[in-house]
Protein backbone atom coordinates (compact mmCIF):
# COMPACT_ATOMS: atom_id res chain seq x y z
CA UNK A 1 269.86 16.36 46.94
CA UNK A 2 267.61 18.08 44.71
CA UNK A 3 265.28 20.62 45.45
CA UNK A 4 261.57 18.63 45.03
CA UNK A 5 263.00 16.19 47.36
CA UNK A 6 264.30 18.07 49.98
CA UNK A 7 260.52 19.61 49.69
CA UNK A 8 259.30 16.21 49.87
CA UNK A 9 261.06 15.28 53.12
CA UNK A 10 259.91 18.84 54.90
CA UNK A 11 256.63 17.99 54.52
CA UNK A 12 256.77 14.79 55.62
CA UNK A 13 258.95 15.87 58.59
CA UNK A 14 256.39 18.81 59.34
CA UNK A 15 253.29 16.22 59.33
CA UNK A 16 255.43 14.24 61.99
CA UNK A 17 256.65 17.13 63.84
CA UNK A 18 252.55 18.08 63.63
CA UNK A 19 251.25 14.94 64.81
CA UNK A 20 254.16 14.50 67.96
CA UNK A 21 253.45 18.25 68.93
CA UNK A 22 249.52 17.24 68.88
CA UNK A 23 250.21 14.25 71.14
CA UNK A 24 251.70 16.03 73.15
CA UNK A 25 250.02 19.03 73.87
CA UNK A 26 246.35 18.31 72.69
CA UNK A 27 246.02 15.05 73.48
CA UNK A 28 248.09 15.61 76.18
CA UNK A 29 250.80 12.70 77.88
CA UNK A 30 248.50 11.49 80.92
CA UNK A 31 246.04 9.87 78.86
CA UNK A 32 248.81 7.03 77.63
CA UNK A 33 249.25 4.00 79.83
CA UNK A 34 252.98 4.93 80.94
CA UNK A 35 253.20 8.84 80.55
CA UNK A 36 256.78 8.98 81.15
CA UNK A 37 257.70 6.77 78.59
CA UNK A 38 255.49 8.36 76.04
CA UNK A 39 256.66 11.67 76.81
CA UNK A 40 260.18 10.58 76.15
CA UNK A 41 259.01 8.42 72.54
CA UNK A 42 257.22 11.64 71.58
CA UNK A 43 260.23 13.96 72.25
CA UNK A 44 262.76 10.91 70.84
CA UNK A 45 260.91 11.54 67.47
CA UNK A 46 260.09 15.18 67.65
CA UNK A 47 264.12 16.67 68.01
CA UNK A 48 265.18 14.78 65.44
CA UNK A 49 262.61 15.89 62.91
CA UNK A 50 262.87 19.58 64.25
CA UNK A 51 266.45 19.51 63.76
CA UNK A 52 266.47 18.35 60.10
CA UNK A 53 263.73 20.49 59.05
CA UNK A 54 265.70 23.46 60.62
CA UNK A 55 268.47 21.94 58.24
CA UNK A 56 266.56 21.67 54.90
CA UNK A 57 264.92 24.95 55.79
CA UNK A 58 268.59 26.55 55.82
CA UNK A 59 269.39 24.75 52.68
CA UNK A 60 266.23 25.58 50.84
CA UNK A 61 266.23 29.15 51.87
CA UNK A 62 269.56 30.92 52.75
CA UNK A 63 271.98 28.77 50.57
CA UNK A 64 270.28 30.10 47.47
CA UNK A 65 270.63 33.52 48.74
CA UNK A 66 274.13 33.07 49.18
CA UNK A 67 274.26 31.59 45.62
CA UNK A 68 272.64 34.70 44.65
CA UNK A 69 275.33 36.47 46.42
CA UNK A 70 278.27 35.42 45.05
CA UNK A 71 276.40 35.50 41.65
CA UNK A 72 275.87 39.18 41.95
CA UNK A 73 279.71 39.23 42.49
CA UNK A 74 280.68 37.68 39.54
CA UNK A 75 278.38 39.90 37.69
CA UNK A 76 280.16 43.29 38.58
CA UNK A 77 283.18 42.15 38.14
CA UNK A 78 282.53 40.87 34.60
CA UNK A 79 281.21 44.98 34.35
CA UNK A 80 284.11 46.28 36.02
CA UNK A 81 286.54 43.55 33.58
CA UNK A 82 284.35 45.23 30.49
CA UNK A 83 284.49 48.95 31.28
């Protein structure tokens, strides 16, 4: 996936992750007609999007490090290879 639309989908994912948390906690459970089963639709929809922004925060942030890693190994041993 490229990179603008992996930002895309975090911010989209963040604004749903924002407005479950809000529900939850600000608005609070009790004031829906069947608090159980809101409780449960909130947290349904809130793991899911918490656990795919952890993943495209991963790939957005470490992978490229790693990239940059094995980048910086290639580059000394072209330097070793040419001394």
């Amino acid at each position: 996936m490229k990179t603008k639309v992996e930002k895309r989908i975090m911010i989209v994912l963040a604004s749903i992750m924002s407005v479950c948390l809000a529900l939850q906690y600000v608005v609070g459970v009790d004031n829906f007609s069947d608090p159980v089963m809101a409780k449960y639709w909130l947290e349904f929809i809130l793991y899911p999007s918490c656990l795919a922004t952890l993943i495209l925060i991963w790939r957005l942030t470490l992978d490229k490090k790693i990239e940059g890693k094995q980048q910086r190994e290639k580059n000394l041993e072209d330097l070793k290879r040419n001394n």
